[in-house]
PDB file of N, CA and C in Angstrom:
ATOM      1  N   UNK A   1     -13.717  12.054 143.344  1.00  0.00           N
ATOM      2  CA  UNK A   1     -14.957  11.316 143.307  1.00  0.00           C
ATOM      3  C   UNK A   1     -15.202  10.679 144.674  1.00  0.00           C
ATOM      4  N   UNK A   2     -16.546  10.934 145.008  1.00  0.00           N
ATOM      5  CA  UNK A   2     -16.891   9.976 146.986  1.00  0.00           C
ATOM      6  C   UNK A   2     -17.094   8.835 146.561  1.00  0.00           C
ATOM      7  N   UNK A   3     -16.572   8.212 147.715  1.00  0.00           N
ATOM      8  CA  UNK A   3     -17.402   6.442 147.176  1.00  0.00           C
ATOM      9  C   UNK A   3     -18.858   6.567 147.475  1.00  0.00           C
ATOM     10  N   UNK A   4     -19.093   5.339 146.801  1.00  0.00           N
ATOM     11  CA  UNK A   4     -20.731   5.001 147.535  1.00  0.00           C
ATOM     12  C   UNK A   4     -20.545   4.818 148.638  1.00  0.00           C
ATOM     13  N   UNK A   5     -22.132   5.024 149.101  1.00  0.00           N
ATOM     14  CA  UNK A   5     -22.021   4.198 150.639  1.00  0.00           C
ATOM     15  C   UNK A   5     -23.076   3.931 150.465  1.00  0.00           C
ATOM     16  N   UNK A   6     -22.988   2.633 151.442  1.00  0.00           N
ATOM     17  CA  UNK A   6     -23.961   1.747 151.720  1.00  0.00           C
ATOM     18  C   UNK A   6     -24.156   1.193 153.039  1.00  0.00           C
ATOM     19  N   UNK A   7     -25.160   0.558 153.347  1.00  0.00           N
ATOM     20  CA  UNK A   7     -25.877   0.985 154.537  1.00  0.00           C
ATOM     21  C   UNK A   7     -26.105  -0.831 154.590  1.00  0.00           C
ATOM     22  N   UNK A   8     -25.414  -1.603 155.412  1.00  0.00           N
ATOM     23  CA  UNK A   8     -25.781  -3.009 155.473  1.00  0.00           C
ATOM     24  C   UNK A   8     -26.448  -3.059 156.746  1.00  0.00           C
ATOM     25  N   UNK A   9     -27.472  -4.087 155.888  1.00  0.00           N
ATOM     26  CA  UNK A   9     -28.811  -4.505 156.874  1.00  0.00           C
ATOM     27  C   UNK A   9     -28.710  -6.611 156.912  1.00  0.00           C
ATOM     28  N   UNK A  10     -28.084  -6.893 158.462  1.00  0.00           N
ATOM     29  CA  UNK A  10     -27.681  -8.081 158.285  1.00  0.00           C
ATOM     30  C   UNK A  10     -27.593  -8.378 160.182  1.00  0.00           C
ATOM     31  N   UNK A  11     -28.449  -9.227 160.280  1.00  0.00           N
ATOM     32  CA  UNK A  11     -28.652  -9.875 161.965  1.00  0.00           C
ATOM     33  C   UNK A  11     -27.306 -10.659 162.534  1.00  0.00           C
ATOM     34  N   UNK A  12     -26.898 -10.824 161.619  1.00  0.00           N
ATOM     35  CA  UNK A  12     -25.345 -11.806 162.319  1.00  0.00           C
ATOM     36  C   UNK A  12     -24.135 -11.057 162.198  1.00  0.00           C
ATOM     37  N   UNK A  13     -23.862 -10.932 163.247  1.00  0.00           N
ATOM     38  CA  UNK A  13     -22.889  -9.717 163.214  1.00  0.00           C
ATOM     39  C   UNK A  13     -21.251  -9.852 162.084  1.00  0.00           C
ATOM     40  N   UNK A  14     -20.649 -11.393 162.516  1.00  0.00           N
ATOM     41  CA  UNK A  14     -19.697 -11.906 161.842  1.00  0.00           C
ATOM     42  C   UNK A  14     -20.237 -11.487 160.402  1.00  0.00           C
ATOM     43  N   UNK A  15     -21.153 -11.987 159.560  1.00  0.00           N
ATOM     44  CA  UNK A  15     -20.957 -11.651 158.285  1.00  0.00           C
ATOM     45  C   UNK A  15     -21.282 -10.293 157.907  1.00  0.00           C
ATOM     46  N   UNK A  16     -21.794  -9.289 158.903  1.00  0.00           N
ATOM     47  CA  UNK A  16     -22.230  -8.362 158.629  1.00  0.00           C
ATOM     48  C   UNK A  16     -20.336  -7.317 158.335  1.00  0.00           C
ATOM     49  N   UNK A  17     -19.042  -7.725 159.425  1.00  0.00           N
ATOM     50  CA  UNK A  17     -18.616  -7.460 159.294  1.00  0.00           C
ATOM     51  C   UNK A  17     -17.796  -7.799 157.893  1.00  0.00           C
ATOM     52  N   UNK A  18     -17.924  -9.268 157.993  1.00  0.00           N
ATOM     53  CA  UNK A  18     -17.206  -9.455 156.854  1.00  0.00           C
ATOM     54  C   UNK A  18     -17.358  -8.748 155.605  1.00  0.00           C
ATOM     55  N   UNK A  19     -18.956  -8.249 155.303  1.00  0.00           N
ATOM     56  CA  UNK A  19     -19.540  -7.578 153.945  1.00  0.00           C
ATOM     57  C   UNK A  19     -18.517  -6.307 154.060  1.00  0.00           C
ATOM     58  N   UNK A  20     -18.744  -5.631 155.418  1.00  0.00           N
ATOM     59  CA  UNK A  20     -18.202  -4.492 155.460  1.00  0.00           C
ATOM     60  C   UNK A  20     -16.914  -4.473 154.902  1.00  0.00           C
ATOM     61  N   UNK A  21     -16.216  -5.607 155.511  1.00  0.00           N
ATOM     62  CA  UNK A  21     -14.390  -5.552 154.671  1.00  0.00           C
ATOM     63  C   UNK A  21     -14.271  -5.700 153.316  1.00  0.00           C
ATOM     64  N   UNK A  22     -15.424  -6.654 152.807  1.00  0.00           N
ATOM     65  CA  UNK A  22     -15.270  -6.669 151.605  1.00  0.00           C
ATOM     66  C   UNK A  22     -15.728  -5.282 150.559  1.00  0.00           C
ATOM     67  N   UNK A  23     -16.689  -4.954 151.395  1.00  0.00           N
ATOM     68  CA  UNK A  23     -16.929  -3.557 150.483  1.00  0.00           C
ATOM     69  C   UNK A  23     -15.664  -2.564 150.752  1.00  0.00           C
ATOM     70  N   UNK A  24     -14.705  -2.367 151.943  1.00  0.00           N
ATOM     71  CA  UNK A  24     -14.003  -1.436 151.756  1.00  0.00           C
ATOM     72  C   UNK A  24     -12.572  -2.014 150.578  1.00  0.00           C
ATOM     73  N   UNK A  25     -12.819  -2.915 150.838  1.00  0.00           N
ATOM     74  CA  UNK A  25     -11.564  -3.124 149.428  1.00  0.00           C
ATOM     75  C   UNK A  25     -11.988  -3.132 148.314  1.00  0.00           C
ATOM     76  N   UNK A  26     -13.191  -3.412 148.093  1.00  0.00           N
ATOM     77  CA  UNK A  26     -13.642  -2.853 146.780  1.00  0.00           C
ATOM     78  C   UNK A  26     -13.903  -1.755 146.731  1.00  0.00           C
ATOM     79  N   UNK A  27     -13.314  -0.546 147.109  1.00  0.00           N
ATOM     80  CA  UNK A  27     -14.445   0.807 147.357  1.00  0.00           C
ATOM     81  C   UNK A  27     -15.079   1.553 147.743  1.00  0.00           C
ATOM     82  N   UNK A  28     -15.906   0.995 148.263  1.00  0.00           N
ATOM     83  CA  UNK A  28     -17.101   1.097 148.982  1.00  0.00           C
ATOM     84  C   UNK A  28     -17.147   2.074 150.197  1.00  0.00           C
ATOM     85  N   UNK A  29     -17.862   2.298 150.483  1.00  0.00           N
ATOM     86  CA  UNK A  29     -18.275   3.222 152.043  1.00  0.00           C
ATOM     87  C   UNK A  29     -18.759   2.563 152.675  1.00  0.00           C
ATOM     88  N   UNK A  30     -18.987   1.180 153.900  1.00  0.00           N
ATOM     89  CA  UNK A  30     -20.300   1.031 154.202  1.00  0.00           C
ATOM     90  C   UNK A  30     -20.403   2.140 155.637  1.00  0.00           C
ATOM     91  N   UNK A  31     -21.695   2.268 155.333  1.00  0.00           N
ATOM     92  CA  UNK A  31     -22.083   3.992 156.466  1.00  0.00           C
ATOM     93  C   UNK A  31     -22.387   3.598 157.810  1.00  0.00           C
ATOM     94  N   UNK A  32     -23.042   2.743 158.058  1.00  0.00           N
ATOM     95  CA  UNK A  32     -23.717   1.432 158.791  1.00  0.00           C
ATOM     96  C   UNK A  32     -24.057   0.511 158.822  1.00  0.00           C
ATOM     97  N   UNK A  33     -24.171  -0.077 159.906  1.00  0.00           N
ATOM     98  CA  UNK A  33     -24.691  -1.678 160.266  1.00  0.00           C
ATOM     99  C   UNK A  33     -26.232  -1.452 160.888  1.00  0.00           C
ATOM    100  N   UNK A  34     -27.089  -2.349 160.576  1.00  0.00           N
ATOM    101  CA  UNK A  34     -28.311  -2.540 161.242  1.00  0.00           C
ATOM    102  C   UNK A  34     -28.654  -3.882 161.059  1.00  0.00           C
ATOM    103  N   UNK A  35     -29.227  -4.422 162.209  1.00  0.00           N
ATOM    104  CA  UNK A  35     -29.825  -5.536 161.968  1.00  0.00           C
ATOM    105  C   UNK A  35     -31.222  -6.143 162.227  1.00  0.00           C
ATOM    106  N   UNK A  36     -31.575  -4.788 162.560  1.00  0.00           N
ATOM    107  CA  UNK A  36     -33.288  -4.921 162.488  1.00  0.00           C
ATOM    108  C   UNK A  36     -34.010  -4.334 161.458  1.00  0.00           C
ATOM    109  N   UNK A  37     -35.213  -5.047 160.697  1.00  0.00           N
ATOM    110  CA  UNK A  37     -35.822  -3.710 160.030  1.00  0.00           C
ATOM    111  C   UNK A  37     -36.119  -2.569 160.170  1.00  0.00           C
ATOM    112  N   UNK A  38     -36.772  -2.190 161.555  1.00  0.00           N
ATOM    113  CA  UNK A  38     -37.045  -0.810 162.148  1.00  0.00           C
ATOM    114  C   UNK A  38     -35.880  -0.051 162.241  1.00  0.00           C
ATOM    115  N   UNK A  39     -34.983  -0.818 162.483  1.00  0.00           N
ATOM    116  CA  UNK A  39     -33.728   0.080 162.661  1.00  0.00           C
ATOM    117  C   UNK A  39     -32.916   0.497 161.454  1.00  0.00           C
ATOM    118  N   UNK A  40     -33.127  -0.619 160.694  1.00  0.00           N
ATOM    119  CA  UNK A  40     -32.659   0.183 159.600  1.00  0.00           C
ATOM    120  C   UNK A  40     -33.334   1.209 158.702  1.00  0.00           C
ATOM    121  N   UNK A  41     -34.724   0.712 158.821  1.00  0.00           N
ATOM    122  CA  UNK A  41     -35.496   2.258 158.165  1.00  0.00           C
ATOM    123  C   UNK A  41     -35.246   3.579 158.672  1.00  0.00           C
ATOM    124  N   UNK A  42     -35.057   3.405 160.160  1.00  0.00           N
ATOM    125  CA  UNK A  42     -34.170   4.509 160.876  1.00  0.00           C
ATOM    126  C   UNK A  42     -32.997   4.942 160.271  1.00  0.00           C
ATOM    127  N   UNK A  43     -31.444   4.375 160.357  1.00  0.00           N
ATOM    128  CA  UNK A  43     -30.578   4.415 159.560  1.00  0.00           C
ATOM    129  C   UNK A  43     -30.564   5.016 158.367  1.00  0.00           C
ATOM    130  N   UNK A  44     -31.499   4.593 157.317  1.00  0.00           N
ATOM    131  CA  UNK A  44     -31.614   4.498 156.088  1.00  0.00           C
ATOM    132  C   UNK A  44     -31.749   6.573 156.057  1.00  0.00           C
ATOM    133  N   UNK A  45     -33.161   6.575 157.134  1.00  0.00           N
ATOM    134  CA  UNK A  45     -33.054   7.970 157.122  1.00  0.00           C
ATOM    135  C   UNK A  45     -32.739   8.852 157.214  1.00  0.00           C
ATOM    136  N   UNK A  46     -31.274   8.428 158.187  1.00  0.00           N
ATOM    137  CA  UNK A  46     -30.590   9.092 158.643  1.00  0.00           C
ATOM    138  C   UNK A  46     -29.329   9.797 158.073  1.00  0.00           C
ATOM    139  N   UNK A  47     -29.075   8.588 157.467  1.00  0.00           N
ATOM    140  CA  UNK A  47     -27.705   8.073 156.919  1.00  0.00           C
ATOM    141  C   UNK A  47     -27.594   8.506 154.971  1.00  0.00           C
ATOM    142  N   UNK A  48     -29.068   8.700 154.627  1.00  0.00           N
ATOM    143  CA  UNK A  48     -28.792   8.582 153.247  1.00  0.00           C
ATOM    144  C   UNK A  48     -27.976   7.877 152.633  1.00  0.00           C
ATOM    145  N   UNK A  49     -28.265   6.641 152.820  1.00  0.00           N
ATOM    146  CA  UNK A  49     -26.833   5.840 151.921  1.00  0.00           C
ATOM    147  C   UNK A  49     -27.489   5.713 150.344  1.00  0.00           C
ATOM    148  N   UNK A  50     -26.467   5.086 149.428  1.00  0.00           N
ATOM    149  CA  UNK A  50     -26.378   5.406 148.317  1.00  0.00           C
ATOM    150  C   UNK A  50     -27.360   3.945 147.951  1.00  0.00           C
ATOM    151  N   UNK A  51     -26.807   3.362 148.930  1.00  0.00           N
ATOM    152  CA  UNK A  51     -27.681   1.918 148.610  1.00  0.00           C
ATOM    153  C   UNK A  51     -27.875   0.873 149.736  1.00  0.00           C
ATOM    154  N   UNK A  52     -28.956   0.093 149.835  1.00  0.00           N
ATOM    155  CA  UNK A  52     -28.994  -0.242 151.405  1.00  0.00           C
ATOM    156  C   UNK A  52     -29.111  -1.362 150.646  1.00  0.00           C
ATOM    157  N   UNK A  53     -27.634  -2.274 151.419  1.00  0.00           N
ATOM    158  CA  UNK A  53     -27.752  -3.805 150.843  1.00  0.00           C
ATOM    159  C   UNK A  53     -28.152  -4.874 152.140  1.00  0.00           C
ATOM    160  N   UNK A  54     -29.568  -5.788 152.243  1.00  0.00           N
ATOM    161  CA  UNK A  54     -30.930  -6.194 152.825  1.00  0.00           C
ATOM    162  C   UNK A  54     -30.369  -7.185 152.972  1.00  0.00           C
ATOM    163  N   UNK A  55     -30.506  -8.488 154.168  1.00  0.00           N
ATOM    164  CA  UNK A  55     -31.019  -9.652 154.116  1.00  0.00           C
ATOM    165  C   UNK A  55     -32.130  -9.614 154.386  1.00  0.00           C
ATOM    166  N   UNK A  56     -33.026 -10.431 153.744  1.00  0.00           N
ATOM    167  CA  UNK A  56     -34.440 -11.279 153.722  1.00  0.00           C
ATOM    168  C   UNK A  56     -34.871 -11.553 155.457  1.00  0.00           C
ATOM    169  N   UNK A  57     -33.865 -12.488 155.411  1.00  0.00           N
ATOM    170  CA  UNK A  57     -34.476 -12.899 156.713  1.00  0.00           C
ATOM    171  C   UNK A  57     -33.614 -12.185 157.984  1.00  0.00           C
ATOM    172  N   UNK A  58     -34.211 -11.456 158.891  1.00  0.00           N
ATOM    173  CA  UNK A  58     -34.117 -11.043 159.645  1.00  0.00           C
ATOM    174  C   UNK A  58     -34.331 -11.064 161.435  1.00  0.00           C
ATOM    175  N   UNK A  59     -33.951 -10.975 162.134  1.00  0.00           N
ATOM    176  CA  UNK A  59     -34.195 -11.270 163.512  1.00  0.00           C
ATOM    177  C   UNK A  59     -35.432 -10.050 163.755  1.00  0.00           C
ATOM    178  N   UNK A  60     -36.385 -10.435 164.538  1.00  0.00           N
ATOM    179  CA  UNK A  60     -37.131  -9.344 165.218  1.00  0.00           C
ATOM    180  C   UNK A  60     -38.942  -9.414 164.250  1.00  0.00           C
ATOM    181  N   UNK A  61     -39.384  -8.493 164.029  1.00  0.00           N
ATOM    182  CA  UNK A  61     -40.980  -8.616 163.687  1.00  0.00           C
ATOM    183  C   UNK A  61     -40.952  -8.290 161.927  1.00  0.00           C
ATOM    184  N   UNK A  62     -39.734  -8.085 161.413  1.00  0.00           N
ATOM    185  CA  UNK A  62     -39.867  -7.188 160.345  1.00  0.00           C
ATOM    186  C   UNK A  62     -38.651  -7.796 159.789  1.00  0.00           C
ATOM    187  N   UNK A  63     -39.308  -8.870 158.345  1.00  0.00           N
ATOM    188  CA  UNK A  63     -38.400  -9.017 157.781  1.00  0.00           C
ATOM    189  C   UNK A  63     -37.384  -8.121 156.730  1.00  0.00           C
ATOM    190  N   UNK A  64     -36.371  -8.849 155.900  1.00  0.00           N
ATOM    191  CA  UNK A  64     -35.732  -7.372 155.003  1.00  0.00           C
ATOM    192  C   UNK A  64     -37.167  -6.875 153.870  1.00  0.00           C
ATOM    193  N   UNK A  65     -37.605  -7.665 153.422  1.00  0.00           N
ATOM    194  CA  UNK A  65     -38.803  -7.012 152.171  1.00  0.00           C
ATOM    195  C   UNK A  65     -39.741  -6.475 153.000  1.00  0.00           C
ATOM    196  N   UNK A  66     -40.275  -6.653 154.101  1.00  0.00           N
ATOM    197  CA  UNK A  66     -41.274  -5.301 154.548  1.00  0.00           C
ATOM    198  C   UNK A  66     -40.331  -3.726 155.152  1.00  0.00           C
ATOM    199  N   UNK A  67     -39.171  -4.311 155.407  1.00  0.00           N
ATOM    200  CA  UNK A  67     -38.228  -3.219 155.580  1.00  0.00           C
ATOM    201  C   UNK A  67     -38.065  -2.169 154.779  1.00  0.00           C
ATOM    202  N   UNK A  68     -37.704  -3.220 153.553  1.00  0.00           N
ATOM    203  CA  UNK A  68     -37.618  -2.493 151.937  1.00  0.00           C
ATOM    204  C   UNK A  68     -38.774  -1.500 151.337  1.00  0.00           C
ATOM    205  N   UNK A  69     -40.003  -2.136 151.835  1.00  0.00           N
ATOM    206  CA  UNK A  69     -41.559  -1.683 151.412  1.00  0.00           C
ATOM    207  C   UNK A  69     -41.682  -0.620 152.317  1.00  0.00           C
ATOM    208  N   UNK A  70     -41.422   0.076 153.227  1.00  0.00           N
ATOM    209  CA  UNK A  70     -41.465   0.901 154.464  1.00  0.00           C
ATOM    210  C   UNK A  70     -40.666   1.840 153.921  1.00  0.00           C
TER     211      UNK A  70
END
């Protein structure tokens, strides 16, 4: 069986890693890091992850829910 993967979308790098550790001990795949919206809609396309886990608030023009809506 593959794990999931998931695709974290998170502007601060420290917790972005931390998610990442925590998803690999639970499991998890994470596929990438992004921390812009644009970039992660990029990613997202790229990457096919299984699930793209968002923060809201985001650095740059594009928060996570217009990210999400895109």
């Amino acid at each position: 069986m593959t794990k999931p993967r998931i695709l974290i979308v998170e502007d601060e790098a420290i917790i972005a890693m931390d998610i990442s550790q925590q998803l690999f001990k639970l499991g998890y795949d994470a596929v990438g890091h992004a921390s812009r919206g644009d970039e992660a809609i990029a990613l997202a396309g790229d990457l096919l992850p299984d699930l793209v886990l968002m923060d809201i608030q985001l650095a740059g023009d594009m928060d996570g829910i217009a990210a999400a809506q895109s």
